[in-house]
Protein backbone atom coordinates (compact mmCIF):
# COMPACT_ATOMS: atom_id res chain seq x y z
CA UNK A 1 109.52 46.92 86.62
CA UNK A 2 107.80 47.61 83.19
CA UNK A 3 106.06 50.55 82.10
CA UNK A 4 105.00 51.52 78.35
CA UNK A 5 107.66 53.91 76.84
CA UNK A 6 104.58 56.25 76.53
CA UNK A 7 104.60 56.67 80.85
CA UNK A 8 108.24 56.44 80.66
CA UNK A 9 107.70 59.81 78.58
CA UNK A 10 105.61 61.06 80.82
CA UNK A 11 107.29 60.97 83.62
CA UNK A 12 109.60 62.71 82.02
CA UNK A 13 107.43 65.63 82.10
CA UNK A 14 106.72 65.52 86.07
CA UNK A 15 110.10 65.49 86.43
CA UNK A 16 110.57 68.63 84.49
CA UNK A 17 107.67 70.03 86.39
CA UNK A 18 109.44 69.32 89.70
CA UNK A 19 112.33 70.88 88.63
CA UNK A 20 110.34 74.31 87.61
CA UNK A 21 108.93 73.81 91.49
CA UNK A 22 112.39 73.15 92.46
CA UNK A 23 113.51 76.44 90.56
CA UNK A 24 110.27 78.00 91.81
CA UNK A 25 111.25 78.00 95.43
CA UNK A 26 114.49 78.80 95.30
CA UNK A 27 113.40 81.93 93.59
CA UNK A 28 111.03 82.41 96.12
CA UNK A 29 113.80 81.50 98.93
CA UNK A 30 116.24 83.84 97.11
CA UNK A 31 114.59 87.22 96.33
CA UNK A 32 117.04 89.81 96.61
CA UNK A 33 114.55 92.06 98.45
CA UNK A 34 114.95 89.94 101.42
CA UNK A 35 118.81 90.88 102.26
CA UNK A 36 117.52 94.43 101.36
CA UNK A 37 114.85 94.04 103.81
CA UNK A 38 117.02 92.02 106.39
CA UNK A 39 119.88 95.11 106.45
CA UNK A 40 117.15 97.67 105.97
CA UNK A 41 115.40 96.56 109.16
CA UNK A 42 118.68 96.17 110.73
CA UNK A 43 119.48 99.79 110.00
CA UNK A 44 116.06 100.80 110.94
CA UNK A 45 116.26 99.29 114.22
CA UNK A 46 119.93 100.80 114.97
CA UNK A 47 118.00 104.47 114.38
CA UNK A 48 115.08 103.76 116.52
CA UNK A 49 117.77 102.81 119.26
CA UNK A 50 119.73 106.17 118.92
CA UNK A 51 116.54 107.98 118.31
CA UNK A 52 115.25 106.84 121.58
CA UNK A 53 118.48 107.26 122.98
CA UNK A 54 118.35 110.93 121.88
CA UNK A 55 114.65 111.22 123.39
CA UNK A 56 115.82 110.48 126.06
CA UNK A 57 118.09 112.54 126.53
CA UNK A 58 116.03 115.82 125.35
CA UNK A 59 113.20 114.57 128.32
CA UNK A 60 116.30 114.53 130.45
CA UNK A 61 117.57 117.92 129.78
CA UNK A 62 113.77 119.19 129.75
CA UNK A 63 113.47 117.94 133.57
CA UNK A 64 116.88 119.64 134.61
CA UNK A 65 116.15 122.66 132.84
CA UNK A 66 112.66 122.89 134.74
CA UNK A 67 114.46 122.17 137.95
CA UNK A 68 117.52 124.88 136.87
CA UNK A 69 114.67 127.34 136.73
CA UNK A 70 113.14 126.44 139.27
CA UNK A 71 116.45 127.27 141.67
CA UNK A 72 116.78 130.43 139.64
CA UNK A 73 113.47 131.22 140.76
CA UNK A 74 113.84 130.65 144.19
CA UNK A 75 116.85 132.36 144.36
CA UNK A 76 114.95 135.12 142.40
CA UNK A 77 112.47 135.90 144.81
CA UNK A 78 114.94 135.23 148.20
CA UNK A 79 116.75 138.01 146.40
CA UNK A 80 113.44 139.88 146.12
CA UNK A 81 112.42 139.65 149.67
CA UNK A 82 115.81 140.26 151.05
CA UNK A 83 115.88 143.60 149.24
CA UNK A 84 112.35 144.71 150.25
CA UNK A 85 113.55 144.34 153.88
CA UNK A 86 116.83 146.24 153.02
CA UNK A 87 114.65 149.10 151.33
CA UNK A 88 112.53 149.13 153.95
CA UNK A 89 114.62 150.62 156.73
CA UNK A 90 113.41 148.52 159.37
CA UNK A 91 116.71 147.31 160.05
CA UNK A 92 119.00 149.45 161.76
CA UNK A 93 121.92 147.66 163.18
CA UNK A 94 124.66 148.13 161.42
CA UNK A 95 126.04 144.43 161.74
CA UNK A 96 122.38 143.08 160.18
CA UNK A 97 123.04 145.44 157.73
CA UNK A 98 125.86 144.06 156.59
CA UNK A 99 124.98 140.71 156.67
CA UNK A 100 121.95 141.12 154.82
CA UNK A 101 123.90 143.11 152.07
CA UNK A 102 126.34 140.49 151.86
CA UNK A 103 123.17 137.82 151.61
CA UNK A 104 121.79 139.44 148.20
CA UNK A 105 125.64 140.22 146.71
CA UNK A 106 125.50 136.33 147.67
CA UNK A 107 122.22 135.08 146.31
CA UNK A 108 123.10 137.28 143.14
CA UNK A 109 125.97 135.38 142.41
CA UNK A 110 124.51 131.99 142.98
CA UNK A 111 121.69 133.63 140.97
CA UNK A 112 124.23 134.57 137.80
CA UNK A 113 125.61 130.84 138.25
CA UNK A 114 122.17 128.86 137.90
CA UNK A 115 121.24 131.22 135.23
CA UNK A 116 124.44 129.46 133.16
CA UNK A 117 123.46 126.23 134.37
CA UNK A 118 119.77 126.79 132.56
CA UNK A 119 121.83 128.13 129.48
CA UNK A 120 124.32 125.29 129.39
CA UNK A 121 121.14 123.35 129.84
CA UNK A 122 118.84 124.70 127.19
CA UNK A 123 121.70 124.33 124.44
CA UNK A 124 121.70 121.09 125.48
CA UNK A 125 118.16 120.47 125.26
CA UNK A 126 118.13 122.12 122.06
CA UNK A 127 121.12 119.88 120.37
CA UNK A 128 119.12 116.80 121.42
CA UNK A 129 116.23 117.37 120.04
CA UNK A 130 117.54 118.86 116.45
CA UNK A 131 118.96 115.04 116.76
CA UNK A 132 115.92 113.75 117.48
CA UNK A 133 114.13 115.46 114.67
CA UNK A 134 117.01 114.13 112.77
CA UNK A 135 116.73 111.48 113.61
CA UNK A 136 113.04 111.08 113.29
CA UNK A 137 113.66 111.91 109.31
CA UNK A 138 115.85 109.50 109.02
CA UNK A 139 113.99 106.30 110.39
CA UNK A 140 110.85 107.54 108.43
CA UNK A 141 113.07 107.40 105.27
CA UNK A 142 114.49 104.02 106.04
CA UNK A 143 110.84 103.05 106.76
CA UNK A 144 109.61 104.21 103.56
CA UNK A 145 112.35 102.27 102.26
CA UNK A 146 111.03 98.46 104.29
CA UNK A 147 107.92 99.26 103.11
CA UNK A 148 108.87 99.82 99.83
CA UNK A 149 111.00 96.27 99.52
CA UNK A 150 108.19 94.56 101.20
CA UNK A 151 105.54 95.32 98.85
CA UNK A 152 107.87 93.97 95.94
CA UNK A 153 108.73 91.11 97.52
CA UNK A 154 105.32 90.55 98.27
CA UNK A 155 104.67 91.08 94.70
CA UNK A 156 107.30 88.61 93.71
CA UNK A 157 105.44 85.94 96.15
CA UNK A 158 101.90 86.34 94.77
CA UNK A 159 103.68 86.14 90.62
CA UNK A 160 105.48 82.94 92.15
CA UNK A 161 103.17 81.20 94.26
CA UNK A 162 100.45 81.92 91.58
CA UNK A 163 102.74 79.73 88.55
CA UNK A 164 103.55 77.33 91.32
CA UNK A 165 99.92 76.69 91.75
CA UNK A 166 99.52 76.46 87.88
CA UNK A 167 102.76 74.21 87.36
CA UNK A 168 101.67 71.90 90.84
CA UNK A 169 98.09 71.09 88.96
CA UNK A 170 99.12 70.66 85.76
CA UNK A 171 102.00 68.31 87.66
CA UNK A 172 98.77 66.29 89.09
CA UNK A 173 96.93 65.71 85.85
CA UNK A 174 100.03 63.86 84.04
CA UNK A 175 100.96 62.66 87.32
CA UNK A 176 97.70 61.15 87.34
CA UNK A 177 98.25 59.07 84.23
CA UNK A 178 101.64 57.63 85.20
CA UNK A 179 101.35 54.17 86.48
CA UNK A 180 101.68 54.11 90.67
CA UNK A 181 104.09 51.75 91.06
CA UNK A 182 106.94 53.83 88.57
CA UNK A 183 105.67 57.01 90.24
CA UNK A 184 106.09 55.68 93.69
CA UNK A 185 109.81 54.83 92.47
CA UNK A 186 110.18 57.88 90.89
CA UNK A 187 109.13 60.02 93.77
CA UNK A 188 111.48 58.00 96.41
CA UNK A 189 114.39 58.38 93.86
CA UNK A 190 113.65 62.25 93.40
CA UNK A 191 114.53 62.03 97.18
CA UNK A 192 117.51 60.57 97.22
CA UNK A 193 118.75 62.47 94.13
CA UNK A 194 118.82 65.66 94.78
CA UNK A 195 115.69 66.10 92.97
CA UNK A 196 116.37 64.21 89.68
CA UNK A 197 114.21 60.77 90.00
CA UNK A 198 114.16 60.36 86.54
CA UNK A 199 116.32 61.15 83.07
CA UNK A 200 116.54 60.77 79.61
CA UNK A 201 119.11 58.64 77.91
CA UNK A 202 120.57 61.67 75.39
CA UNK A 203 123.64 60.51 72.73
CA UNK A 204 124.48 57.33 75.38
CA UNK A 205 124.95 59.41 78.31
CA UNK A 206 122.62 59.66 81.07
CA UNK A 207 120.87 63.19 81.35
CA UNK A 208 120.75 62.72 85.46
CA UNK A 209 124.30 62.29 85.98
CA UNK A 210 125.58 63.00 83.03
CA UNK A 211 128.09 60.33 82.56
CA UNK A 212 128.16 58.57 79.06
CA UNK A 213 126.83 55.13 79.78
CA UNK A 214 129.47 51.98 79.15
CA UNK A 215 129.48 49.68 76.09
CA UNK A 216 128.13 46.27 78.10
CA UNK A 217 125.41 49.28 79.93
CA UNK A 218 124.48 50.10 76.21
CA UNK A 219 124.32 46.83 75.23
CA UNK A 220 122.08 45.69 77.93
CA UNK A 221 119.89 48.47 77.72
CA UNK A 222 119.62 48.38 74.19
CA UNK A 223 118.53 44.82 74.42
CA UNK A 224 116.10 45.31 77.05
CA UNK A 225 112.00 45.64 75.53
CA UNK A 226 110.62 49.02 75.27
CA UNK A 227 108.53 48.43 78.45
CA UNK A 228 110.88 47.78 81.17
CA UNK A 229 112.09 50.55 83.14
CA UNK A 230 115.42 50.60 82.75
CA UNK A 231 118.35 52.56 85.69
CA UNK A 232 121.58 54.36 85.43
CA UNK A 233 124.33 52.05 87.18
CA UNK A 234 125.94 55.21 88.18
CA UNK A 235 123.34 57.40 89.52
CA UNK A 236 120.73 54.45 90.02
CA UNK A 237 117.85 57.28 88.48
CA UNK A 238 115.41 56.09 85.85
CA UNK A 239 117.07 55.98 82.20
CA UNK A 240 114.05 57.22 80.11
CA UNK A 241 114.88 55.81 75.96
CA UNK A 242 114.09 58.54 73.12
CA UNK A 243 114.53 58.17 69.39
CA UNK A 244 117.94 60.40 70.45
CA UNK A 245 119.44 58.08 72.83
CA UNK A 246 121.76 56.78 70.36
CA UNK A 247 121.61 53.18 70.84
């Protein structure tokens, strides 16, 4: 294949634009903020899961305090009614008596134990939901904290994709001048390379590989015209000849 040494150049320059695309993306691929968002969001979702836990748990204690009270209330007003009939005097026998007095020293007691139950209860209630407003600080903090990494990230993508626009157009003008036939080879050896299709011939080694070129490889290339596209034997890329390549 022959090419003027001035496209040879050239292509040079795409394939020093690919490589700031290359370098572009990883950048973009590689933004610290996104393991800080990744384990932030992790965390965040491991608070959400106790905070709902913990809701839970203070609706829970809110329904069995409302039934504990409930009983207490119940018991309450048995207690209530059995005393009104024991004030009253209309009972007389001796053995109802009795039995009704031992009914309200009864009902007292089971009062005095459901009372504890609705204490026991309430501290409970109350403990759960000091966690949940705990709880609730701390997964707006961590959220403050997403939203903070997301906007620089997102900042980070607009400064990248914007010079990855400006390097992908000015990559399309000289593009445009190389000849189709060395771009086309270019382009396929870029894919096969890694990345690299093309590279200068620096001081007798090859810039792609990096491997100083052998004597018969320097003599060949060195008697080869200035339009034919010459390759690396070891890395097969395009060998582009400067006034530096030392032959």
């Amino acid at each position: 294949m022959n090419a003027e040494p001035a496209d040879q150049i050239r292509l040079l320059d795409v394939q020093a634009l690919d490589v700031r695309l290359q370098q572009l993306a990883h950048k973009r691929k590689s933004l610290p903020e996104h393991a800080e968002i990744e384990t932030l969001t992790k965390d965040h979702t491991q608070l959400r899961d106790l905070l709902v836990a913990a809701q839970t748990e203070e609706s829970d204690c809110a329904r069995e305090q409302t039934k504990a009270e409930q009983d207490v209330d119940q018991v309450r007003q048995r207690a209530a009614r059995d005393q009104q009939r024991l004030d009253s005097g209309a009972i007389t026998s001796p053995k109802d008596l009795e039995n009704l007095q031992h009914e309200i020293a009864s009902l007292a007691k089971r009062q005095g134990d459901l009372e504890d139950i609705v204490l026991e209860v309430m501290e409970r209630r109350e403990s759960a939901q000091e966690r949940v407003a705990e709880l609730t600080e701390r997964v707006g903090a961590v959220q403050g904290k997403v939203d903070d990494a997301t906007a620089r990230r997102d900042a980070a993508f607009e400064e990248i994709d914007g010079e990855v626009a400006s390097v992908t157009k000015e990559r399309e003008v000289i593009a445009a001048a190389v000849p189709a036939d060395l771009l086309k080879l270019y382009d396929k050896l870029r894919q096969q390379q890694g990345g690299v299709g093309a590279a200068r011939l620096y001081q007798r080694t090859c810039q792609g590989c990096r491997q100083e070129l052998a004597i018969t490889e320097l003599s060949e290339i060195r008697a080869a015209a200035p339009n034919t596209v010459v390759r690396c034997e070891n890395c097969r890329r395009i060998l582009v000849r400067t006034a530096e390549s030392g032959l």
